[in-house]
C-alpha atoms as a PDB file:
ATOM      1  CA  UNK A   1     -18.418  -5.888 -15.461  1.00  0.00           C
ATOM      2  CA  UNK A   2     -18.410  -2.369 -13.777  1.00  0.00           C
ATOM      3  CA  UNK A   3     -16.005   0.395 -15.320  1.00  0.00           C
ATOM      4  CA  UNK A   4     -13.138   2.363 -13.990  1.00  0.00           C
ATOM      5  CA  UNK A   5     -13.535   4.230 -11.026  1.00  0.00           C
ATOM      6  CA  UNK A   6     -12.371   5.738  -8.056  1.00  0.00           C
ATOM      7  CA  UNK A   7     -11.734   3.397  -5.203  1.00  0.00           C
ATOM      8  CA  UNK A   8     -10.229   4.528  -1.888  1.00  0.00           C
ATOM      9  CA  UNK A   9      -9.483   2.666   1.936  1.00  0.00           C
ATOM     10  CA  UNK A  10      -7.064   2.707   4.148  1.00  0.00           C
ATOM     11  CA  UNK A  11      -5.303  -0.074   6.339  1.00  0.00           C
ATOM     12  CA  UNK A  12      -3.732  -0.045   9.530  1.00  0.00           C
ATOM     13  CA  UNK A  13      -0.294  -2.086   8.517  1.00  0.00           C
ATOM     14  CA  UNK A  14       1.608  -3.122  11.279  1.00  0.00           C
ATOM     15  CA  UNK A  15       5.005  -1.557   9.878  1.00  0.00           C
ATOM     16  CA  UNK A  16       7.418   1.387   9.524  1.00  0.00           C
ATOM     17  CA  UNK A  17       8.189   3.996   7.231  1.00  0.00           C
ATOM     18  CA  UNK A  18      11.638   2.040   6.708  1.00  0.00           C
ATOM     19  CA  UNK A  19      10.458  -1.141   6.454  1.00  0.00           C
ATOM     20  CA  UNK A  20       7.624  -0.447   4.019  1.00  0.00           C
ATOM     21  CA  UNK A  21       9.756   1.550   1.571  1.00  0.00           C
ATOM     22  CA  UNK A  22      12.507  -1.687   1.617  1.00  0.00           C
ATOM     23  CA  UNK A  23       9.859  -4.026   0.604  1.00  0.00           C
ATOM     24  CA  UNK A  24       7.706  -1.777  -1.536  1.00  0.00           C
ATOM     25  CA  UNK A  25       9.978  -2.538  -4.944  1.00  0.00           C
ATOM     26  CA  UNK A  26       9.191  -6.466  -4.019  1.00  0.00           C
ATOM     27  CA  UNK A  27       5.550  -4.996  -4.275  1.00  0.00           C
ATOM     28  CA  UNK A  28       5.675  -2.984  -7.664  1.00  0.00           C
ATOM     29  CA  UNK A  29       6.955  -5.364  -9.427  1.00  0.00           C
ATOM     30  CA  UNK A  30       7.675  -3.969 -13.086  1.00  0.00           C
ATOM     31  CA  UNK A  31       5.237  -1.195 -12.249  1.00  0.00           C
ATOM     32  CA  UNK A  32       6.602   2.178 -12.684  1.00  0.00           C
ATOM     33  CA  UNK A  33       5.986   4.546  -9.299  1.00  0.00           C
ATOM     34  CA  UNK A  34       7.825   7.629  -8.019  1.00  0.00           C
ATOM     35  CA  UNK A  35       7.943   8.618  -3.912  1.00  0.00           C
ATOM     36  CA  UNK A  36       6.732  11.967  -3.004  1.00  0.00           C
ATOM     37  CA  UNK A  37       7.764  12.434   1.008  1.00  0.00           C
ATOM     38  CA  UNK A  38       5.067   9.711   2.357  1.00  0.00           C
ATOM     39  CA  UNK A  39       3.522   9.144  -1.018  1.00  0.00           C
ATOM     40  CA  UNK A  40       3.606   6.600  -3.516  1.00  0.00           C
ATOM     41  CA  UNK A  41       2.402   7.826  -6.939  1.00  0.00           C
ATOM     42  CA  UNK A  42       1.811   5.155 -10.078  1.00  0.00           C
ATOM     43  CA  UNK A  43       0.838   6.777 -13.621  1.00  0.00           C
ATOM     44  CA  UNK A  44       0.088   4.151 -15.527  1.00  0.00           C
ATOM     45  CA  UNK A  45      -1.517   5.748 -19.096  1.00  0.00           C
ATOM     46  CA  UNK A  46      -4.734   6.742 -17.882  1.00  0.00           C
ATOM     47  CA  UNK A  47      -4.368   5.100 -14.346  1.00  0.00           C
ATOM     48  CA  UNK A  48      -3.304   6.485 -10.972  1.00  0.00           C
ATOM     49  CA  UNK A  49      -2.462   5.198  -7.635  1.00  0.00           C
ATOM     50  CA  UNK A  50      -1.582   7.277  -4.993  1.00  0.00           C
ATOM     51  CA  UNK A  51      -0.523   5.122  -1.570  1.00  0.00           C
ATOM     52  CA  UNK A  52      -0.113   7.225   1.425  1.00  0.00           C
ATOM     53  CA  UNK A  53       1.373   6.886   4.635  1.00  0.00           C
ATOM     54  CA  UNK A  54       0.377   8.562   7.859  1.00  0.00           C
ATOM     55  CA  UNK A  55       2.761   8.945  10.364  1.00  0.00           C
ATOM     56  CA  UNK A  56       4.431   6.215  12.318  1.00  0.00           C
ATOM     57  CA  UNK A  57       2.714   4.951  15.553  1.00  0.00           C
ATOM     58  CA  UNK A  58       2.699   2.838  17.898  1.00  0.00           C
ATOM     59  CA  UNK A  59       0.292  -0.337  19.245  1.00  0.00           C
ATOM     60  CA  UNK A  60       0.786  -1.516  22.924  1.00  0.00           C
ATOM     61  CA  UNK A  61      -0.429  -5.131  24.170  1.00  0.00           C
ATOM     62  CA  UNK A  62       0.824  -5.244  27.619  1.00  0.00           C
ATOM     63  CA  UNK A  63       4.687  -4.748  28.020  1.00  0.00           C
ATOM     64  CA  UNK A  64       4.831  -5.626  23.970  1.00  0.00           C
ATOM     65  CA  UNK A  65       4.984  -2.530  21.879  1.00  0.00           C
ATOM     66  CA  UNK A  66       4.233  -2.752  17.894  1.00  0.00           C
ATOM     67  CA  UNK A  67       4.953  -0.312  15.113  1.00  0.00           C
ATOM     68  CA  UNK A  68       1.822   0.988  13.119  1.00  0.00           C
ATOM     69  CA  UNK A  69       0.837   3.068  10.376  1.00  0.00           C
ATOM     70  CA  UNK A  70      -2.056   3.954   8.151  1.00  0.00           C
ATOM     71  CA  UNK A  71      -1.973   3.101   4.529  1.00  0.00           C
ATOM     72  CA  UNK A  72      -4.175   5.046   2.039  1.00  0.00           C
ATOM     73  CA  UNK A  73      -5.316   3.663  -0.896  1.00  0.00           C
ATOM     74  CA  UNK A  74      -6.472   5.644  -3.958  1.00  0.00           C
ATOM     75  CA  UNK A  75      -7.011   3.533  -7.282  1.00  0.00           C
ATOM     76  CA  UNK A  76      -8.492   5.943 -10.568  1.00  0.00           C
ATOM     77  CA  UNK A  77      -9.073   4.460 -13.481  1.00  0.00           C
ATOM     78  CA  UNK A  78      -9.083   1.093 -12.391  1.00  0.00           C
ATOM     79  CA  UNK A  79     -11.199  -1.970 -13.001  1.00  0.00           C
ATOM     80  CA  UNK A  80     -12.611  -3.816 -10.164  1.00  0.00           C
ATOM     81  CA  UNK A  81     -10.229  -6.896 -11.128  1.00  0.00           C
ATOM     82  CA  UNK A  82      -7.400  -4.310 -11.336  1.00  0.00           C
ATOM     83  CA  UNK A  83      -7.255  -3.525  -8.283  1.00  0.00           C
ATOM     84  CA  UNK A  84      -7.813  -6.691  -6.524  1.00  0.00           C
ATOM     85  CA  UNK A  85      -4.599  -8.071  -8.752  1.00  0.00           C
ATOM     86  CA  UNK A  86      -2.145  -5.198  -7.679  1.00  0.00           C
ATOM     87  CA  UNK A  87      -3.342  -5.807  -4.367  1.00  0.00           C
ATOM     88  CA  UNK A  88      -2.774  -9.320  -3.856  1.00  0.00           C
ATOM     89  CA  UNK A  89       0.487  -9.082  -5.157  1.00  0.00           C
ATOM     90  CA  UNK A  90       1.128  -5.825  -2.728  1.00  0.00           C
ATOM     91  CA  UNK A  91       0.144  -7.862   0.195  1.00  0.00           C
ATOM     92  CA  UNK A  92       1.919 -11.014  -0.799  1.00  0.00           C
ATOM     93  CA  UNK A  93       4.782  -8.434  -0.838  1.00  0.00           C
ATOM     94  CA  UNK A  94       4.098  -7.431   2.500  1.00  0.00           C
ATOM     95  CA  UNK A  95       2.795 -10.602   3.967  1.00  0.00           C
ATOM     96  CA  UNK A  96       5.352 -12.337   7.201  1.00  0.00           C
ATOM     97  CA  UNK A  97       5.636 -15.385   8.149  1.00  0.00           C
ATOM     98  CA  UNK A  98       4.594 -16.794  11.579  1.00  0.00           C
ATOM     99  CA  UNK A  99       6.014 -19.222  13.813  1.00  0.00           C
END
């Protein structure tokens, strides 16, 4: 099993600012976290998240125009397993359903 570490990546999230910060308590559960302008910061005893947002865009197919923004991701102190647990529950959070 490896040890903690730093992991970063980013994801292109097909959502706004306003939309993201409604659903991001769904996402942190029980987790403490404060907001700093665009960032999310999560001290957890000798763990740190820190989710950033860059600014809003947008993604055109055709005449259809979709909101976008870049989500950085910066895990220290986490496990491997860690990490892959807050993140399924963060995108189960942010997951939609299709029709």
């Amino acid at each position: 099993m490896s040890g903690p570490a730093v992991v970063r990546f980013s994801r292109d999230m097909g959502i706004t600012h306003s939309e993201f910060f409604r659903i991001l308590p769904t996402a942190m559960a029980t987790l403490p976290y404060t907001v700093q302008g665009y960032d999310v910061i999560i001290n957890d005893d000798t763990r740190r998240l820190v989710i950033s947002l860059s600014p809003e865009s947008r993604r055109r197919l055709g005449a259809l125009s979709l909101p976008t923004t870049q989500v950085h991701f910066t895990f220290s102190g986490y496990y491997p397993q860690d990490v892959d647990r807050f993140l399924a529950r963060f995108d189960r959070a942010f997951q939609r359903g299709g029709g």
